[in-house]
N, C-alpha and C. Protein backbone atom coordinates (compact mmCIF):
# COMPACT_ATOMS: atom_id res chain seq x y z
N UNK A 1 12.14 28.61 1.49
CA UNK A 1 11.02 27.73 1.82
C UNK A 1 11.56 26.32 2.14
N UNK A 2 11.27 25.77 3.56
CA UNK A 2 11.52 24.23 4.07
C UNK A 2 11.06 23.27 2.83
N UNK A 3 11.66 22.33 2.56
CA UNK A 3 11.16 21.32 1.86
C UNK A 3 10.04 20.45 2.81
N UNK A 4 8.91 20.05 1.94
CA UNK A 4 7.85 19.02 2.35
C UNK A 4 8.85 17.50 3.34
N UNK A 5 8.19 17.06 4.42
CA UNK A 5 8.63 15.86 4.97
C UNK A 5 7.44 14.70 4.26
N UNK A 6 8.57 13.89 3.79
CA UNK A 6 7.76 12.42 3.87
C UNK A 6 7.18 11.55 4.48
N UNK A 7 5.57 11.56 4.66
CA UNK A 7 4.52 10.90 5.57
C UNK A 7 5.65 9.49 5.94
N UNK A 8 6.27 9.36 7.02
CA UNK A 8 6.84 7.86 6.92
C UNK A 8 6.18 6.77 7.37
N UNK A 9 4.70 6.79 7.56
CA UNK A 9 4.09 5.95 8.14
C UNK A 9 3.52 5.62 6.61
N UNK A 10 3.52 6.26 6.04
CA UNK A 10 2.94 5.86 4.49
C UNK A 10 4.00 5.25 3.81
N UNK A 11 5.06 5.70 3.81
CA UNK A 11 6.72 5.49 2.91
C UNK A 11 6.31 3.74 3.20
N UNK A 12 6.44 3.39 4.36
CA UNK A 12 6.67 2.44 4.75
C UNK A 12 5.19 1.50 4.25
N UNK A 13 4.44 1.87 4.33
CA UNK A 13 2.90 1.31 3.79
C UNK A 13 2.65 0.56 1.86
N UNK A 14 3.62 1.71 1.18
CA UNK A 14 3.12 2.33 -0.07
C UNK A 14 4.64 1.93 -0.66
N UNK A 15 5.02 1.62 -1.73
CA UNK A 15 6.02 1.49 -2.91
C UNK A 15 5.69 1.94 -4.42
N UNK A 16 6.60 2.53 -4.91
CA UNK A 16 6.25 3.14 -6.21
C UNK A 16 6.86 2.40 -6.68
N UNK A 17 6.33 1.94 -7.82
CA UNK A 17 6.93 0.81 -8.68
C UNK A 17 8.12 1.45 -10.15
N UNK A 18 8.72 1.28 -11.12
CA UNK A 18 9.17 2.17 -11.58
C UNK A 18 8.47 3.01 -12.59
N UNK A 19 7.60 2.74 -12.79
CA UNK A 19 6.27 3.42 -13.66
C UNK A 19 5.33 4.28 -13.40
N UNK A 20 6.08 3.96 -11.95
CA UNK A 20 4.86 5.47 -11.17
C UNK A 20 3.59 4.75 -10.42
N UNK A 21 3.52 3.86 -10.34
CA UNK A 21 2.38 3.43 -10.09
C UNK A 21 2.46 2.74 -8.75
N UNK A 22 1.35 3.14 -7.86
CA UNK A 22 1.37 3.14 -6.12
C UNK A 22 1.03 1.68 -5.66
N UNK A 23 1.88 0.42 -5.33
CA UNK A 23 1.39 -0.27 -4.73
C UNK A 23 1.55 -0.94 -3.35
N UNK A 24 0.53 -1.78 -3.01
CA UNK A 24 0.25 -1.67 -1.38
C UNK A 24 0.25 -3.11 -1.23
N UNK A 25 -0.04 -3.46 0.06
CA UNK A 25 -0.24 -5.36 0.71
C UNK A 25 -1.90 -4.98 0.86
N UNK A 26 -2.55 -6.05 0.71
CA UNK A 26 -3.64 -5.91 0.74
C UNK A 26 -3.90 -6.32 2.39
N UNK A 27 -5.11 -5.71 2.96
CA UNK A 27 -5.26 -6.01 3.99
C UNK A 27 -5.90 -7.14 4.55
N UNK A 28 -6.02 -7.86 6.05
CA UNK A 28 -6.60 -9.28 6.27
C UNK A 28 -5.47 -10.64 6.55
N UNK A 29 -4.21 -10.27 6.73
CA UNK A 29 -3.58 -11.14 6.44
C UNK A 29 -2.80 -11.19 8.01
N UNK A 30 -3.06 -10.68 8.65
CA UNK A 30 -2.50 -10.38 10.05
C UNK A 30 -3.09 -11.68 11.26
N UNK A 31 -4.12 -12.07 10.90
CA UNK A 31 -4.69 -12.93 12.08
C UNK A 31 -6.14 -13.72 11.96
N UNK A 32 -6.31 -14.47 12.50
CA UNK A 32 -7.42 -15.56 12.09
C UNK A 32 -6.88 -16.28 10.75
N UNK A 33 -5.83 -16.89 10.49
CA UNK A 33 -5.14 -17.54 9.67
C UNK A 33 -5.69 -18.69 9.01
N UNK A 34 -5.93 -19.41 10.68
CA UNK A 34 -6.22 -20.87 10.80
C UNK A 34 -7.88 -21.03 10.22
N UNK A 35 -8.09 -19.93 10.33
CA UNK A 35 -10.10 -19.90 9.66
C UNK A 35 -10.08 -19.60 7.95
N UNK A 36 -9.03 -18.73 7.17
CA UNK A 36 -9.26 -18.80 6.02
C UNK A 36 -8.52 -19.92 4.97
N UNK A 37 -9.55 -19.54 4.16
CA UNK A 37 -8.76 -20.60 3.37
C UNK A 37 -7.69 -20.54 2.35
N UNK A 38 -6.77 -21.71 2.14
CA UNK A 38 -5.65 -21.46 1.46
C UNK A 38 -5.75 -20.31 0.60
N UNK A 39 -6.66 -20.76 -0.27
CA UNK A 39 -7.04 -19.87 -1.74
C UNK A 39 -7.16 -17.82 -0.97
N UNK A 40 -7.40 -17.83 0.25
CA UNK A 40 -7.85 -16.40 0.71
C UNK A 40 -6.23 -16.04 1.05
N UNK A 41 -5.82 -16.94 1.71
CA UNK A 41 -4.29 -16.18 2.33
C UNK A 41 -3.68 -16.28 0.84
N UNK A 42 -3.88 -17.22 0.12
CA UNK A 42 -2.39 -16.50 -1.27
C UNK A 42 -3.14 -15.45 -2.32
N UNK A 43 -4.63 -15.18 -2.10
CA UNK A 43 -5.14 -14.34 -2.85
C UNK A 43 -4.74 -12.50 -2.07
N UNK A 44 -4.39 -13.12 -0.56
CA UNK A 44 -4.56 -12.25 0.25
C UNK A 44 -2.75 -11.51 0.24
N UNK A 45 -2.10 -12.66 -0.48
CA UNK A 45 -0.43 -12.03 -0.01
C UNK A 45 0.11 -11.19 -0.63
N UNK A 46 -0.69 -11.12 -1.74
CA UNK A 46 -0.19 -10.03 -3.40
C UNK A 46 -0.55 -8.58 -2.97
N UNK A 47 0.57 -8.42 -3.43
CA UNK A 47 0.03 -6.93 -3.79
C UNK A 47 -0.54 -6.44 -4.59
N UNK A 48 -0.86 -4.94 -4.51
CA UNK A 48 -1.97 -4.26 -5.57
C UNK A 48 -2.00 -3.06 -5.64
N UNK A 49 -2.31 -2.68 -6.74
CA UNK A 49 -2.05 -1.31 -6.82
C UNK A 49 -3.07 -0.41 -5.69
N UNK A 50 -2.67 0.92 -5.17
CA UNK A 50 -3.44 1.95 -4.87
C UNK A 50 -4.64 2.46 -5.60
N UNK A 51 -5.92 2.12 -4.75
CA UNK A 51 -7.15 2.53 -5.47
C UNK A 51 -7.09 3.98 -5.84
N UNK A 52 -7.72 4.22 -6.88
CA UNK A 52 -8.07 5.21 -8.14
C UNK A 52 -8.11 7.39 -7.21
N UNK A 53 -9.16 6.75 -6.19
CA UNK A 53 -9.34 7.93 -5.28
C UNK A 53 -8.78 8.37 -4.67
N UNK A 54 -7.69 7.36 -3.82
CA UNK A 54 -6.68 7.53 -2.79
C UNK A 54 -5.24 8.16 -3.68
N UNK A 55 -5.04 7.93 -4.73
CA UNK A 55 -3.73 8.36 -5.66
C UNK A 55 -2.97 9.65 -5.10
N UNK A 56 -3.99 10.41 -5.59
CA UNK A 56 -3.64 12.05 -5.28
C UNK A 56 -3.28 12.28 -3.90
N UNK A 57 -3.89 11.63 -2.64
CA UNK A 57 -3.57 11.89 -1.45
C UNK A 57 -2.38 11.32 -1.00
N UNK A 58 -2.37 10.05 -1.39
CA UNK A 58 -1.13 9.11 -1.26
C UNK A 58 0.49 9.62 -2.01
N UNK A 59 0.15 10.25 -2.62
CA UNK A 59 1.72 10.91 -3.26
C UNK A 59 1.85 12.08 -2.96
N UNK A 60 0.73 13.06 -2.37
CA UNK A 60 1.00 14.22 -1.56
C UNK A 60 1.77 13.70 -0.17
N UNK A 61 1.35 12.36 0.10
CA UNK A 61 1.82 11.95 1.90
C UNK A 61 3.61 11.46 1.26
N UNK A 62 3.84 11.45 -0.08
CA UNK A 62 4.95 10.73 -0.14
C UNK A 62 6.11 11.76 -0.76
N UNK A 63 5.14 12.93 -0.50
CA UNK A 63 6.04 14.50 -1.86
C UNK A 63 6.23 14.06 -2.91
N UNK A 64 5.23 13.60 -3.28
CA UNK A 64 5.55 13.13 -4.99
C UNK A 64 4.25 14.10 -6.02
């Protein structure tokens, strides 16, 4: 049996932290810069974990 390939459009999206736990860039941060405000772009630069629902799908896309 072939081994599973790793979604690499996700690999690249998604980081597992060493605890197992899925996190992402939050989205919004790409354009219209000059319209938000400070407080939105550094609230906007953090990362965060993978919501609750998406888990299971997101580590099937990663063979985990």
């Amino acid at each position: 049996m072939p081994k599973n390939k790793t979604h690499s459009g996700m690999s690249k999206r998604v980081k597992v932290t060493g605890g197992g736990k899925l996190m992402r860039q939050q989205a919004g941060l790409r354009h219209r810069l000059e319209v938000k405000s400070s407080k939105e772009t550094r609230d906007l630069s953090g990362v965060v974990p993978v919501n609750k629902a998406d888990v299971k799908r997101v580590k099937k896309m990663l063979g985990r």
